[in-house]
Protein backbone atom coordinates (compact mmCIF):
# COMPACT_ATOMS: atom_id res chain seq x y z
CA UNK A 1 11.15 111.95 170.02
CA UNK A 2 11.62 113.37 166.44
CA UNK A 3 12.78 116.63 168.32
CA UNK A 4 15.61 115.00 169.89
CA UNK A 5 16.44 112.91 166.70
CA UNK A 6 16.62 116.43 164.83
CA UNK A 7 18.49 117.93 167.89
CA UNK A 8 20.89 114.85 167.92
CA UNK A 9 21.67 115.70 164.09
CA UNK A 10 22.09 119.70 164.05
CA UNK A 11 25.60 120.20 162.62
CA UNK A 12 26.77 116.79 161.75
CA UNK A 13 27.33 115.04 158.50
CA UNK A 14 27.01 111.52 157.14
CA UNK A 15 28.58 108.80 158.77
CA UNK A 16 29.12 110.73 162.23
CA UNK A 17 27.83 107.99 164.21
CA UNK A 18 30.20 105.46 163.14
CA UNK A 19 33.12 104.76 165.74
CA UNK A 20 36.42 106.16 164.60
CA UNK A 21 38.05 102.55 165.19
CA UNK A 22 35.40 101.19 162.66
CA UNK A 23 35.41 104.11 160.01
CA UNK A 24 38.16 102.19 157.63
CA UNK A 25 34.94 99.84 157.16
CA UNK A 26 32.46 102.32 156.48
CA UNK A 27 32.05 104.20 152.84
CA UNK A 28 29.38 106.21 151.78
CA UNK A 29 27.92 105.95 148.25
CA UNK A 30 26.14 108.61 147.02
CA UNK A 31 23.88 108.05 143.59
CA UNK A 32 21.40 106.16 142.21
CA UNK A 33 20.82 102.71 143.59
CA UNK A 34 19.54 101.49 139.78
CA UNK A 35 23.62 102.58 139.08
CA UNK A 36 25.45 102.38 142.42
CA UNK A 37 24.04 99.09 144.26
CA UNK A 38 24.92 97.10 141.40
CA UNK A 39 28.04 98.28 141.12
CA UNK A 40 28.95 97.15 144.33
CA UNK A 41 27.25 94.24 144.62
CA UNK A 42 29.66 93.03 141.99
CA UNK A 43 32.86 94.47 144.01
CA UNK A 44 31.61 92.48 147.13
CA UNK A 45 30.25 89.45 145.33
CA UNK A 46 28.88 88.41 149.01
CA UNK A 47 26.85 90.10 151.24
CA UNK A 48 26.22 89.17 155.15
CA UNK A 49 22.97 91.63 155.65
CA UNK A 50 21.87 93.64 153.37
CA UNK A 51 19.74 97.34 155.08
CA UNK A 52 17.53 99.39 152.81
CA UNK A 53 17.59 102.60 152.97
CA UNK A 54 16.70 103.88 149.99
CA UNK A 55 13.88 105.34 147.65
CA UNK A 56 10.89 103.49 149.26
CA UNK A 57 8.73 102.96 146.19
CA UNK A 58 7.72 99.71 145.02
CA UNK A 59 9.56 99.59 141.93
CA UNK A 60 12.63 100.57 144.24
CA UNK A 61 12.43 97.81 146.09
CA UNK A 62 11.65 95.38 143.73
CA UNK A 63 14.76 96.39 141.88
CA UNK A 64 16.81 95.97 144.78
CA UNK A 65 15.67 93.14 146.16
CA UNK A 66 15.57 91.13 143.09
CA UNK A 67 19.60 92.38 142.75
CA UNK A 68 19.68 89.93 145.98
CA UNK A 69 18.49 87.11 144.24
CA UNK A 70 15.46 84.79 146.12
CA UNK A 71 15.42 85.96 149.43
């Protein structure tokens, strides 16, 4: 399975999944999450779902999370 996933990939950049009809609602934010996420967290004031995919450390998470408020 990881040997299609890596196949699937070869030659493709960020993003190259999403639908062309949808791409006006994706952006991708490179950086630091400690920087970036809160950032735009204040741009969007709301969030419907929030996906982490991130630096998987505790401290990370915790940071991130708590951004979220009580979950």
């Amino acid at each position: 399975m990881a040997d299609d996933f890596e196949y699937q990939m070869a030659g493709h950049t960020s993003g190259w999944i999403v639908p062309d009809n949808l791409r006006y609602r994706w952006h991708l934010i490179l950086g630091d999450s400690r920087t970036e996420f809160p950032r735009l967290l204040d741009q969007l004031g709301v969030i419907d779902l929030f996906f982490h995919d991130s630096e998987h450390s505790l401290e990370n998470m915790r940071f991130e999370y708590g951004l979220l408020g009580p979950i």
